[in-house]
Protein backbone atom coordinates (compact mmCIF):
# COMPACT_ATOMS: atom_id res chain seq x y z
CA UNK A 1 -128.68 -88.59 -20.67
CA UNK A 2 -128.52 -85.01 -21.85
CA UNK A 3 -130.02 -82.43 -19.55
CA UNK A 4 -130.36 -79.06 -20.38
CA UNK A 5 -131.09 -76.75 -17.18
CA UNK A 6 -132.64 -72.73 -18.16
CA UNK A 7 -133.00 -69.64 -16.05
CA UNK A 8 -135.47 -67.73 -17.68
CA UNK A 9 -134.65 -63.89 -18.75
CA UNK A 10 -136.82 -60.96 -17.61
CA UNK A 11 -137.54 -57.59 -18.95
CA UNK A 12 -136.65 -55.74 -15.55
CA UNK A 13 -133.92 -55.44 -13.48
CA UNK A 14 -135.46 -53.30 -10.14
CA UNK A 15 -135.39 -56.82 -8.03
CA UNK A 16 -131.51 -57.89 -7.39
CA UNK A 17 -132.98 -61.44 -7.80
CA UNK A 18 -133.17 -61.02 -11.44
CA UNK A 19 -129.90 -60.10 -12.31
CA UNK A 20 -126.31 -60.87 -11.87
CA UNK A 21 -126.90 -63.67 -9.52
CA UNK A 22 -126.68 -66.99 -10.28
CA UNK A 23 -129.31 -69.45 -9.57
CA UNK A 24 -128.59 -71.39 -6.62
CA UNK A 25 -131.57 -73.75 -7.51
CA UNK A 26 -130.61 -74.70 -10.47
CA UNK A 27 -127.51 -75.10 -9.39
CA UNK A 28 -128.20 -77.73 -6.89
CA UNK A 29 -130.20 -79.81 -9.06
CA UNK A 30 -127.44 -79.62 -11.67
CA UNK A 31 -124.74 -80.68 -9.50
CA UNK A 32 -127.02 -83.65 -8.02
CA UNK A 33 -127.22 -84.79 -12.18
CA UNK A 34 -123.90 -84.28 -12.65
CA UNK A 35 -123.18 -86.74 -9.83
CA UNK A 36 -125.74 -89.14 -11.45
CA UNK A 37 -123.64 -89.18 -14.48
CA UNK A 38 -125.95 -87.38 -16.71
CA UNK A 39 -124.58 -84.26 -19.21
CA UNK A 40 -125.66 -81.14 -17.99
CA UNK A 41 -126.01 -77.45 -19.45
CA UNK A 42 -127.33 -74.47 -17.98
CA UNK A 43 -128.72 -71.92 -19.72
CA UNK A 44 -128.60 -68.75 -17.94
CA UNK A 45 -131.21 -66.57 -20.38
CA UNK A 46 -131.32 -63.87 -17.50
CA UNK A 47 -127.97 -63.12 -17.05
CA UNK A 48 -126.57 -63.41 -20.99
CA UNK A 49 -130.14 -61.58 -21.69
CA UNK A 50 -130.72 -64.49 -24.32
CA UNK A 51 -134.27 -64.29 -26.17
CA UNK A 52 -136.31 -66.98 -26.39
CA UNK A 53 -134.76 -68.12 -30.47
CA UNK A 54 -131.55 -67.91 -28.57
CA UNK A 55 -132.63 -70.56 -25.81
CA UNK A 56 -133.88 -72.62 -28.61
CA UNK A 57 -131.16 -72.14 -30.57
CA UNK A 58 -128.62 -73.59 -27.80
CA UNK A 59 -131.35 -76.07 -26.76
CA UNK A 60 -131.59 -77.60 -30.44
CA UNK A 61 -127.60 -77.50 -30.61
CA UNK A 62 -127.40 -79.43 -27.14
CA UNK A 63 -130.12 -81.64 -28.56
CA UNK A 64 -130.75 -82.92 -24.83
CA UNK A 65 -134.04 -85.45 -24.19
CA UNK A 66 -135.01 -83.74 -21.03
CA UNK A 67 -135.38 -79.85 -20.24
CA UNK A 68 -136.09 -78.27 -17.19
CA UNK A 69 -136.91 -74.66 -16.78
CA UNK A 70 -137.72 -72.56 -12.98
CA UNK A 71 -139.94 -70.06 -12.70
CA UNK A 72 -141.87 -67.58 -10.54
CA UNK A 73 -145.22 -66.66 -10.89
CA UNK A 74 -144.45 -63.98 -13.04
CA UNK A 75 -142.12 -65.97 -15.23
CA UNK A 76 -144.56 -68.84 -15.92
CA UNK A 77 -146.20 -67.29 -18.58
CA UNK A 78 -142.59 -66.69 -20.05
CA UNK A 79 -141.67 -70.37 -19.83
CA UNK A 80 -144.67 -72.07 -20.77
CA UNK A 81 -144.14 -70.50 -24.08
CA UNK A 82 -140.83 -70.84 -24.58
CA UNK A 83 -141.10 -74.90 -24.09
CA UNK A 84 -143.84 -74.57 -26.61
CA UNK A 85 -140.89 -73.65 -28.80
CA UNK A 86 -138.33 -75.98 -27.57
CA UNK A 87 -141.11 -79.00 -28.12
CA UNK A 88 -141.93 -77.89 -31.98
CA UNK A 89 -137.40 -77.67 -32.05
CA UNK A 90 -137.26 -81.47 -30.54
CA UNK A 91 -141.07 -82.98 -30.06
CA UNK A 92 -139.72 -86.12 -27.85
CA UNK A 93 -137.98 -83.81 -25.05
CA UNK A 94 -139.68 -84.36 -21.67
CA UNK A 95 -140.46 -80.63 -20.49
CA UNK A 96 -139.87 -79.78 -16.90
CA UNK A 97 -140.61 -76.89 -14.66
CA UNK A 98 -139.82 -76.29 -11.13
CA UNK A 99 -140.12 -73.23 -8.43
CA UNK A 100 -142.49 -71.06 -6.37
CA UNK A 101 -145.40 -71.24 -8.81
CA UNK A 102 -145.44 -74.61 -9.87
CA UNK A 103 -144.80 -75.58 -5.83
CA UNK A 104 -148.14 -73.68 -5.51
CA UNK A 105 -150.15 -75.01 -8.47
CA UNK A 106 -148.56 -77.91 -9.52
CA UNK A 107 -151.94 -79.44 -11.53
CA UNK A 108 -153.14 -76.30 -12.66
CA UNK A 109 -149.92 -75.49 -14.58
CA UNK A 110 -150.10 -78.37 -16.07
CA UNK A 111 -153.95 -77.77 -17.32
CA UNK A 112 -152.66 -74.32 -18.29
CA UNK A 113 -149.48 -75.03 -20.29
CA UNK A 114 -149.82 -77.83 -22.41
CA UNK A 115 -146.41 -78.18 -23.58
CA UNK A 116 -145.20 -78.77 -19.64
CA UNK A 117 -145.06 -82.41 -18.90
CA UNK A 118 -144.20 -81.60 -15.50
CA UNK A 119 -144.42 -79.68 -12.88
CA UNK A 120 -141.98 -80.31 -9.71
CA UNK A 121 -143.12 -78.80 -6.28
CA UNK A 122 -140.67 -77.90 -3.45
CA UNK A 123 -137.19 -79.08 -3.85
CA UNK A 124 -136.23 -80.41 -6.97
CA UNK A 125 -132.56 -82.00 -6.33
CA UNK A 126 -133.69 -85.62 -5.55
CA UNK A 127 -137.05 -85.15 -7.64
CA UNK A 128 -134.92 -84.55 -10.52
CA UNK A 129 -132.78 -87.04 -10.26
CA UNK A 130 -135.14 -89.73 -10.04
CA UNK A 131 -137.28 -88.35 -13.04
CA UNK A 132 -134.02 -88.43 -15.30
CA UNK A 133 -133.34 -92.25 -14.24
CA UNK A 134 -137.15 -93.20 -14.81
CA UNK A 135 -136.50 -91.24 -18.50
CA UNK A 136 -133.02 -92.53 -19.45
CA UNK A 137 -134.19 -96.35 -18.45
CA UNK A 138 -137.69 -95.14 -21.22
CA UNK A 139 -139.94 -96.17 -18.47
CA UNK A 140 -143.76 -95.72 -18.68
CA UNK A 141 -144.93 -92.49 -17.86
CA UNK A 142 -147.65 -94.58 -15.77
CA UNK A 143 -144.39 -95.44 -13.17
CA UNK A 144 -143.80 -91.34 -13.06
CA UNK A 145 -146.89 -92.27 -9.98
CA UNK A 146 -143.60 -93.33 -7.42
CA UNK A 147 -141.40 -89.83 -7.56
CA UNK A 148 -142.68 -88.00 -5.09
CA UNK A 149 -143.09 -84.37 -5.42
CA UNK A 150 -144.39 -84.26 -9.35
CA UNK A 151 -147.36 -83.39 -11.23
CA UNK A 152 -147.49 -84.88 -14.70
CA UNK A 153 -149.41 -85.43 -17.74
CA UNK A 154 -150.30 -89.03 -19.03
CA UNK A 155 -152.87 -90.91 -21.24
CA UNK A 156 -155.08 -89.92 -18.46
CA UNK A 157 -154.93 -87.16 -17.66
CA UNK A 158 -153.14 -84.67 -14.72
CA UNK A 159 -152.03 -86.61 -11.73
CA UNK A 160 -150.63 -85.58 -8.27
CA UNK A 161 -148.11 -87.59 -6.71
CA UNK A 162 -147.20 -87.85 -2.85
CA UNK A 163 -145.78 -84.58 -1.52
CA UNK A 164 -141.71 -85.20 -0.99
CA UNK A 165 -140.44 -84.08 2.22
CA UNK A 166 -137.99 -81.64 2.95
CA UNK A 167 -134.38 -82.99 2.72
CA UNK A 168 -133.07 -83.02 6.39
CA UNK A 169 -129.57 -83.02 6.22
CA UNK A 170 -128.70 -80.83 3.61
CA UNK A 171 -125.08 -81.84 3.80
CA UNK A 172 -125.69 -84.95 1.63
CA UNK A 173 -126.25 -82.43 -1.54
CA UNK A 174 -123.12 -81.83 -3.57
CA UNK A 175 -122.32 -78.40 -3.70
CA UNK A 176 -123.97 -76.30 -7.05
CA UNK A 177 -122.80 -76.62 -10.23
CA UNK A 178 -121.15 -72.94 -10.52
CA UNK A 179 -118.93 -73.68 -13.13
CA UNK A 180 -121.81 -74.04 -15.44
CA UNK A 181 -122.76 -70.48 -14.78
CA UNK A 182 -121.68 -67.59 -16.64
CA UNK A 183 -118.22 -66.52 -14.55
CA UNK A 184 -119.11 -63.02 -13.67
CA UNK A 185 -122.56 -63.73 -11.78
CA UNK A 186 -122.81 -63.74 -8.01
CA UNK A 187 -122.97 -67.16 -6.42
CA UNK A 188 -125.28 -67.14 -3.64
CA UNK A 189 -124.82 -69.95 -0.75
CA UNK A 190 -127.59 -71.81 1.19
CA UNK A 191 -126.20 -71.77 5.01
CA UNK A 192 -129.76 -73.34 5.94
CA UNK A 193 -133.32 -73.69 4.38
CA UNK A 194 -136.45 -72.85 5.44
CA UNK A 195 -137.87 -69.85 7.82
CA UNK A 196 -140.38 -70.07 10.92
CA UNK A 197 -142.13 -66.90 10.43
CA UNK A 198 -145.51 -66.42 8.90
CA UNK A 199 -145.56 -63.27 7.09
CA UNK A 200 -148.93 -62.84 4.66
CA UNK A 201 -147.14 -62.38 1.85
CA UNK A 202 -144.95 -65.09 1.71
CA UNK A 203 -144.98 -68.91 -0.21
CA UNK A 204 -142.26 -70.46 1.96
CA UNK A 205 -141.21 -72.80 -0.96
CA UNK A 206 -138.65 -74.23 1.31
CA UNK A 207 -140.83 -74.98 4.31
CA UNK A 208 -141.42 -73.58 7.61
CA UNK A 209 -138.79 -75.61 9.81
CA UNK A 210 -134.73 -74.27 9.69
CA UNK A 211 -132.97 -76.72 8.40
CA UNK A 212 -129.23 -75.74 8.74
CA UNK A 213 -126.12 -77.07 6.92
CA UNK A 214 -123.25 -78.31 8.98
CA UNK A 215 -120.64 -75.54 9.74
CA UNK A 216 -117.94 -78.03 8.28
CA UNK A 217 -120.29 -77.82 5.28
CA UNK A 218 -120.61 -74.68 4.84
CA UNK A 219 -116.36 -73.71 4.91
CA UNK A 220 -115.97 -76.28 2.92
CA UNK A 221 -118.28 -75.00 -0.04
CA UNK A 222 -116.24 -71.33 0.09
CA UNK A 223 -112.94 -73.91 -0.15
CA UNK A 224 -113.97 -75.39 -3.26
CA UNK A 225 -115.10 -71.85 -4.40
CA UNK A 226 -111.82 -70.56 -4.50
CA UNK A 227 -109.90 -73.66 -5.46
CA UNK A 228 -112.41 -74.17 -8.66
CA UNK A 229 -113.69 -70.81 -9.91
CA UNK A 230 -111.18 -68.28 -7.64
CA UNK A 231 -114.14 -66.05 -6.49
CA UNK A 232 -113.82 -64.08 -3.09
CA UNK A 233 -117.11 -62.29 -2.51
CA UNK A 234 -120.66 -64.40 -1.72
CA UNK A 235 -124.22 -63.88 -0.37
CA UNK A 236 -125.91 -66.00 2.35
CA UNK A 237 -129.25 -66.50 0.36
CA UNK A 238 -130.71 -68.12 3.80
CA UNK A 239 -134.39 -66.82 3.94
CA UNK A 240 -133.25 -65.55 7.64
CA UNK A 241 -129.60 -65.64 8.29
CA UNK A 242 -129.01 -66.11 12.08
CA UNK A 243 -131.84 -67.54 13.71
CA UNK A 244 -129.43 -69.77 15.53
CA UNK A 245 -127.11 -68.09 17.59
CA UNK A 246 -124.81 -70.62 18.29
CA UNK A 247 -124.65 -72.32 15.07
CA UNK A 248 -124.22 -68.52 13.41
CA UNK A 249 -121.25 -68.07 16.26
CA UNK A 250 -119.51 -71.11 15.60
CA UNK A 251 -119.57 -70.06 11.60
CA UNK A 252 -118.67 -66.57 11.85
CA UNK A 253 -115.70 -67.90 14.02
CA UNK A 254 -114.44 -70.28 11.67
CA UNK A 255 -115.05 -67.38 8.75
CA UNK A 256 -112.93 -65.07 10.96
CA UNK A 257 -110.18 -68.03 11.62
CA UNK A 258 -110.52 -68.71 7.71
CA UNK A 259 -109.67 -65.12 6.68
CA UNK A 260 -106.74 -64.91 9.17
CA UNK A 261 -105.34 -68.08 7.64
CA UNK A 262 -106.00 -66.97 4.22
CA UNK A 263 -104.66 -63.61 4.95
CA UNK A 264 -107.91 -61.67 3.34
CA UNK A 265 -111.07 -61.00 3.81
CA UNK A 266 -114.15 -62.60 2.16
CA UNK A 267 -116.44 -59.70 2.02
CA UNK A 268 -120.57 -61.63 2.33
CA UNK A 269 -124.10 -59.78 2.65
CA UNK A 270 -127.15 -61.54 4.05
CA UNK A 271 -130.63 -61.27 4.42
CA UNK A 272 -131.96 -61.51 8.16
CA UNK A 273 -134.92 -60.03 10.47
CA UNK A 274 -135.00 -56.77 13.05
CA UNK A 275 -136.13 -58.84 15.94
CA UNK A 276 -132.99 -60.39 15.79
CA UNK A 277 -131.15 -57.66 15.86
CA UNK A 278 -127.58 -57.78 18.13
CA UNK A 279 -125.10 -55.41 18.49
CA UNK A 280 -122.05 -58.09 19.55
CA UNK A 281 -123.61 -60.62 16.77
CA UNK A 282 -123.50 -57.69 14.24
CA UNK A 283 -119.61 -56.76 14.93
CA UNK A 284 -118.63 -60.79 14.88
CA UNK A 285 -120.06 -60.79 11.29
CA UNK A 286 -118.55 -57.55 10.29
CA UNK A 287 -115.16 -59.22 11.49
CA UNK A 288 -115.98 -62.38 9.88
CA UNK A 289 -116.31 -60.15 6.31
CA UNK A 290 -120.48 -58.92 6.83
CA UNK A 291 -120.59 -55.77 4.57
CA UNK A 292 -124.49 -55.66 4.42
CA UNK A 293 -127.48 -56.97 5.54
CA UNK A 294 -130.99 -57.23 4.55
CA UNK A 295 -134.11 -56.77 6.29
CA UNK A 296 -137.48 -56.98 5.21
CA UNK A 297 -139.56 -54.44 7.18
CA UNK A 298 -142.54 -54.14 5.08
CA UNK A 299 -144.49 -51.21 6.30
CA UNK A 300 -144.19 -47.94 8.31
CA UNK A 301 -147.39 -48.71 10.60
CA UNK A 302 -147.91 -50.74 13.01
CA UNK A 303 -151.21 -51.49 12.13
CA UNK A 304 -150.32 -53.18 9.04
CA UNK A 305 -147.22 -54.93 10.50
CA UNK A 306 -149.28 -56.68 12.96
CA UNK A 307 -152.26 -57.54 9.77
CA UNK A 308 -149.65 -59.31 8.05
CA UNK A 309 -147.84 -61.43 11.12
CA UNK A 310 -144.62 -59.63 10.92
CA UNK A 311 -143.82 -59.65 14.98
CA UNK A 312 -141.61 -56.56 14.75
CA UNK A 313 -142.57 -52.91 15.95
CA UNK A 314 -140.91 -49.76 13.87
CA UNK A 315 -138.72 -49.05 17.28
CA UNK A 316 -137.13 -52.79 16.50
CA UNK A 317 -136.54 -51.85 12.95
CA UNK A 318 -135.09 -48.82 14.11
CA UNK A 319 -132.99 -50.09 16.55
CA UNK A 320 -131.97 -52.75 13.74
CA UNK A 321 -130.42 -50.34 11.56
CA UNK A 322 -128.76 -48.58 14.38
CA UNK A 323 -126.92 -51.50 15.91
CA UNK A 324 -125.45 -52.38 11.89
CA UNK A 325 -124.80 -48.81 11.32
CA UNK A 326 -122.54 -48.81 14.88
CA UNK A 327 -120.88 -52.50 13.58
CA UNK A 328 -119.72 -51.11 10.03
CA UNK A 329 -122.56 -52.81 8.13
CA UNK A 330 -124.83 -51.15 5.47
CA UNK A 331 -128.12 -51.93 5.22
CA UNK A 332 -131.00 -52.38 2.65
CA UNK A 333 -134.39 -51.95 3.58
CA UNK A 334 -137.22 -53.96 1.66
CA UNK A 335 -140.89 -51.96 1.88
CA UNK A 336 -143.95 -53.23 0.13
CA UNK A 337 -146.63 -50.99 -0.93
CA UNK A 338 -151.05 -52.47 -0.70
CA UNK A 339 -151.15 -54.58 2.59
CA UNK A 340 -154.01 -56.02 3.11
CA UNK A 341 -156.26 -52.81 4.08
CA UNK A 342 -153.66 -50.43 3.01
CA UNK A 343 -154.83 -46.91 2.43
CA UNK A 344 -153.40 -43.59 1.66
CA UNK A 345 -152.67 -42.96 5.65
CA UNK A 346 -150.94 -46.31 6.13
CA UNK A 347 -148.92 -45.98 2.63
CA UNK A 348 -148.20 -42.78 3.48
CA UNK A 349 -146.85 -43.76 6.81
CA UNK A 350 -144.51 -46.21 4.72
CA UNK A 351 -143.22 -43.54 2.62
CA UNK A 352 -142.29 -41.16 5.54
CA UNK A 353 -140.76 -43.97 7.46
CA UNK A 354 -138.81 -45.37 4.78
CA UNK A 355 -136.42 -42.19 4.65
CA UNK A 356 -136.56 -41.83 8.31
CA UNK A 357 -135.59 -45.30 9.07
CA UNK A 358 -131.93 -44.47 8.39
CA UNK A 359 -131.12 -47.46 5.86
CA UNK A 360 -128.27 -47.08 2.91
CA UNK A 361 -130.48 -48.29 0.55
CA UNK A 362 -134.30 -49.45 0.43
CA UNK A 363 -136.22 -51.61 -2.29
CA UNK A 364 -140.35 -51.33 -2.29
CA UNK A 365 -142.86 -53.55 -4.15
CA UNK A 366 -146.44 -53.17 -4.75
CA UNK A 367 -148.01 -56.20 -3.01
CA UNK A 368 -148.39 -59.29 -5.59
CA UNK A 369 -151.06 -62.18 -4.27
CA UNK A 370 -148.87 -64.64 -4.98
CA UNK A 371 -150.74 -68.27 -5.20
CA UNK A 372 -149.87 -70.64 -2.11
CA UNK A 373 -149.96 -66.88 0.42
CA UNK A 374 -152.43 -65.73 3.12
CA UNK A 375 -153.12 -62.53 0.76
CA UNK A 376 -153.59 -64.78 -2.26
CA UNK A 377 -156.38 -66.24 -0.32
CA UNK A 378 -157.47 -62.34 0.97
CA UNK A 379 -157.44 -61.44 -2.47
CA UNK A 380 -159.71 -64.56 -3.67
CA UNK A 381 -162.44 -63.80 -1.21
CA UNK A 382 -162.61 -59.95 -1.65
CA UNK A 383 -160.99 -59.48 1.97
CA UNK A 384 -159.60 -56.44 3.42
CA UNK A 385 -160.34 -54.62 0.46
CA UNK A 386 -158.73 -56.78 -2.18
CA UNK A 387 -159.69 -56.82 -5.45
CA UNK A 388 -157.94 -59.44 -7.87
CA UNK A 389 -157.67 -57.74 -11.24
CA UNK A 390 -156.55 -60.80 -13.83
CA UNK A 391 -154.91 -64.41 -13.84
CA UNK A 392 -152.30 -63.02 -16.12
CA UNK A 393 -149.87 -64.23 -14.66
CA UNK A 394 -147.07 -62.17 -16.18
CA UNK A 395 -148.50 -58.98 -14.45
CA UNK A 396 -147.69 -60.72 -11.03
CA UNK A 397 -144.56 -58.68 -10.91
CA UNK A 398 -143.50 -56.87 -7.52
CA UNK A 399 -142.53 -53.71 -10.50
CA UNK A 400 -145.21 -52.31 -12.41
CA UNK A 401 -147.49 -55.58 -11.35
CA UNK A 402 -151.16 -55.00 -12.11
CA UNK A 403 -152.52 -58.26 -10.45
CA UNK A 404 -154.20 -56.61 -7.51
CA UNK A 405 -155.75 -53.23 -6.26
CA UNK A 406 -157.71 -52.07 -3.07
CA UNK A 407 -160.79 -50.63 -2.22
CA UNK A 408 -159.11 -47.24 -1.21
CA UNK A 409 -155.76 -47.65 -3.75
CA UNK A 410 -156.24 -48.45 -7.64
CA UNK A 411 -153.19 -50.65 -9.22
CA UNK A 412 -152.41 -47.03 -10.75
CA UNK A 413 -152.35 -44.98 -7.37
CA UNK A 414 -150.19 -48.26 -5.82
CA UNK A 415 -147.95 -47.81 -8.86
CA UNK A 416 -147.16 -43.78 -7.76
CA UNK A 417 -146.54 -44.37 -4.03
CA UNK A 418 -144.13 -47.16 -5.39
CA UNK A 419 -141.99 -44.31 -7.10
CA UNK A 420 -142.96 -41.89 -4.46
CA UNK A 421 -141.38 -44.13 -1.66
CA UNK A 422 -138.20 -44.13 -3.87
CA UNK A 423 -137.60 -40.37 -4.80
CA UNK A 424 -138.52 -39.36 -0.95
CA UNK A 425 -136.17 -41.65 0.11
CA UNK A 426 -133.43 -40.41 -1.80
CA UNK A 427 -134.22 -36.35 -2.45
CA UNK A 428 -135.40 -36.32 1.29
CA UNK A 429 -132.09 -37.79 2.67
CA UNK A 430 -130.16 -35.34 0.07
CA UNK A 431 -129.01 -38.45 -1.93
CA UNK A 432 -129.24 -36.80 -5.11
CA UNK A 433 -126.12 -38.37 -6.63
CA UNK A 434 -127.46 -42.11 -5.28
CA UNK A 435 -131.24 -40.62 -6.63
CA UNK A 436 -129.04 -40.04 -9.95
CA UNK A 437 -126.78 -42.93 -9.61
CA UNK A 438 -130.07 -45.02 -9.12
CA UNK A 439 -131.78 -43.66 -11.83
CA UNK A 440 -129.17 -44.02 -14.37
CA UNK A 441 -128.52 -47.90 -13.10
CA UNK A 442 -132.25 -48.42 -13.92
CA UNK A 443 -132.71 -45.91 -16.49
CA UNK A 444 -134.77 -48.46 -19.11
CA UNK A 445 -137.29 -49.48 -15.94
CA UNK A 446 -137.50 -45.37 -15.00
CA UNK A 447 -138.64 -44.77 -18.64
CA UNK A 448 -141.38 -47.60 -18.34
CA UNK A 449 -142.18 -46.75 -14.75
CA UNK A 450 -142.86 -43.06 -16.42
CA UNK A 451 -144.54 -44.50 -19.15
CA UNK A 452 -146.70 -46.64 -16.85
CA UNK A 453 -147.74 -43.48 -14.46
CA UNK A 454 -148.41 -40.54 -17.37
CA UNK A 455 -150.19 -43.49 -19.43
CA UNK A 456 -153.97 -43.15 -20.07
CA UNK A 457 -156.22 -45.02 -17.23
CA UNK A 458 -157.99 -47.65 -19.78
CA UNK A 459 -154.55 -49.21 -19.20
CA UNK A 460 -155.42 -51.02 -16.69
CA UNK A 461 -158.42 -52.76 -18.51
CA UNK A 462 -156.54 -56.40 -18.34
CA UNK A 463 -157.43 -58.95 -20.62
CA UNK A 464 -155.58 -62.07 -20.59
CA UNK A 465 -156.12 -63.12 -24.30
CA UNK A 466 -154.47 -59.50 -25.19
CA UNK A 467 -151.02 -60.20 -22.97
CA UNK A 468 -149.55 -61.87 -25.67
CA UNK A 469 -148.29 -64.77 -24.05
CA UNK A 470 -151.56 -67.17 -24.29
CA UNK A 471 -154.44 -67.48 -25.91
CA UNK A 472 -157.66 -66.84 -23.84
CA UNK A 473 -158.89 -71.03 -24.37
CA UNK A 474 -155.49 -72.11 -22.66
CA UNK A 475 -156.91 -70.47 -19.41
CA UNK A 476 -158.35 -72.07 -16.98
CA UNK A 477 -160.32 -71.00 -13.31
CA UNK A 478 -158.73 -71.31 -10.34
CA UNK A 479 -161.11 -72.50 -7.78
CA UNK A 480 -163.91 -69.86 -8.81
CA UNK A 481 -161.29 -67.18 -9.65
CA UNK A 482 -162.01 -66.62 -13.26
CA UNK A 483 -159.74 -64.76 -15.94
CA UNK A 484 -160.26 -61.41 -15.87
């Protein structure tokens, strides 16, 4: 059967998710078809900055009787209406999207976007698979009821299915589909899925428990890498890289061994946490070809770090940066700007920090409720200052987002400490070339992010019928929260 596979585009760039890096998701699930025997495209929208005619275009061409789609919550919008298009291009295709939102509201997308005949929650290789046999053999949707891990649509009605469970030994999944990518993307790689830690903000798609890949696994993957699609650079897209310190020895080992043999290095980023911060860890992964990591530290008070279950202190984030700075490793510092009870003195705080911390580079988000989170919840029942502005979900965006404001912060005064964390972080550490260099690699999002603050302030009267994306009958309440 003929399954086409799409990565929706986005207007923005600001979040390194978004652009230049493949999917690994889609990936997966593409490679787990492939080895079912089924013809697979991907259609990578964001990276080839496709439109939605284009999608359809290729879609119609590929004429395939099943298309799947992922999306954040900020993207579903996006996708529901470009299957509406695909369905008026081929009317029997069976429309399928996965990801964080639908993982979250798996019914209610479906009562939202009627041309989505379903919705997939958590991981989608084995879910997939099973839907495309139950499709190719024209089964009843009725029998849909036995694949776990589905909402769909039938004669009547919505219906849930039993929740999947994670897949425990991730070395049973063939390794992604990259060749179906567009060549010059980077190609992330899943070490392990899955992270313990309870941060606010957070869905945890993947679960709460590590699950890790074998380190034979792993090696192998960066073999066929090379042997298939000669690329030499990677990014360990683990949710926390190095929880294990054994396991994360024994790779970096076999990385350094691998190198030695190969007679280069593999240069690899990763994302990890502060509290796990080691010196002697840090220079075996800057030997094993670490040139940056990643570390989420949120906010500049302690206050709000401790509100939102982070378990670090600003001394550990410190001390974080120092020990990678000391192993040859540059680091990236993620900040996020309306915690729950933010104010100007705890924002503030964030901004100062931010350029004291001592980081190469930083990225900061205003706060998004995201459905499935501990502040999606705050933000339902009015807590901690919360106000939830609209169930648009396109304005669910960590950039210029207008989902969400506080008691002592409008969306608008989020908005200018957003920009204010970024020029103090650069002009205050004399990084005027980066500051330049930063603005000119963004230059289309610095001319909407002026646009957005010099705008007038009836701007951020949000009306879901006048985004553009749905009509105002398509929307439906979520547990009380009505559209704005």
């Amino acid at each position: 059967m003929r399954i086409a596979l799409i990565n929706p585009c986005s207007h923005l760039q600001l979040q390194t998710h978004r652009h230049g890096v493949g999917h690994l998701g889609l990936g997966y699930v593409a490679a787990c078809l492939l080895k079912n025997g089924h013809d697979v495209c991907i259609i990578d929208a964001k990276n080839e900055k496709l439109d939605p005619d284009a999608v359809v275009g290729r879609i119609r061409e590929f004429a395939p009787a099943l298309v799947g789609a992922t999306a954040m919550t900020h993207e579903i919008c996006h996708v529901g209406d470009l299957l509406a298009k695909v369905k008026q291009a081929l009317p029997t295709c069976i429309t399928v999207v996965g990801g964080p939102h639908t993982t979250a509201l798996p019914e209610h997308t479906l009562q939202e976007f009627p041309d989505i005949d379903v919705a997939v929650c958590g991981e989608g290789e084995y879910t997939a698979c099973e839907l495309a046999e139950a499709i190719s053999a024209n089964c009843a949707r009725g029998s849909w009821a036995s694949i776990q891990g589905i909402a769909f649509r039938d004669s009547d009605g919505v219906r849930m299915t039993q929740t999947r469970p994670p897949i425990d030994n991730l070395d049973d999944l063939p390794f992604p589909a990259w060749e179906l990518f567009p060549r010059d993307v980077l190609m992330p790689i899943f070490s392990g899925r899955g992270c313990p830690f309870r941060c606010a903000f957070c869905q945890r798609v993947l679960g709460d428990r590590i699950r890790l890949r074998s380190v034979d696994s792993v090696i192998a993957e960066l073999d066929a890498r090379e042997t298939r699609i000669d690329r030499h650079t990677f990014w360990f897209s683990d949710e926390v890289f190095g929880t294990n310190r054994k396991w994360t020895r024994q790779l970096l080992e076999r990385l350094i061994r691998r190198n030695e043999r190969l007679g280069r290095v593999w240069h690899w980023k990763a994302n990890s946490r502060t509290n796990l911060a080691d010196e002697e860890l840090y220079r075996l992964m800057h030997r094993a070809g670490c040139r940056q990591l990643d570390f989420g530290i949120e906010s500049g008070c302690l206050e709000i770090l401790d509100r939102i279950h982070k378990n670090i202190t600003l001394e550990t984030a410190r001390e974080a940066i120092r020990c990678a700075r000391r192993a040859s490793i540059k680091t990236n510092a993620f900040f996020i700007i309306g915690h729950p009870g933010e104010n100007w003195r705890t924002a503030l705080k964030t901004v100062r920090f931010a350029r004291r911390l001592g980081a190469d580079d930083i990225a900061v988000g205003v706060m998004v409720p995201y459905p499935g989170t501990e502040v999606w919840e705050m933000a339902r029942r009015g807590e901690w200052g919360y106000k939830l502005l609209t169930r648009d979900w396109s304005v669910y965006d960590k950039y210029f987002g207008q989902a969400i404001e506080l008691r002592d912060l409008s969306s608008r005064q989020l908005e200018l400490l957003q920009v204010l964390t970024y020029v103090w972080f650069y002009a205050g550490t004399g990084r005027f070339r980066r500051l330049a260099a930063f603005l000119w690699q963004f230059r289309c999002e610095a001319r909407h992010m002026l646009d957005q603050l010099i705008s007038l302030p009836n701007r951020r009267q949000l009306k879901d019928d006048a985004s553009g994306t749905h009509p105002a009958p398509n929307r439906q309440p979520i547990d009380g929260v009505q559209p704005a």
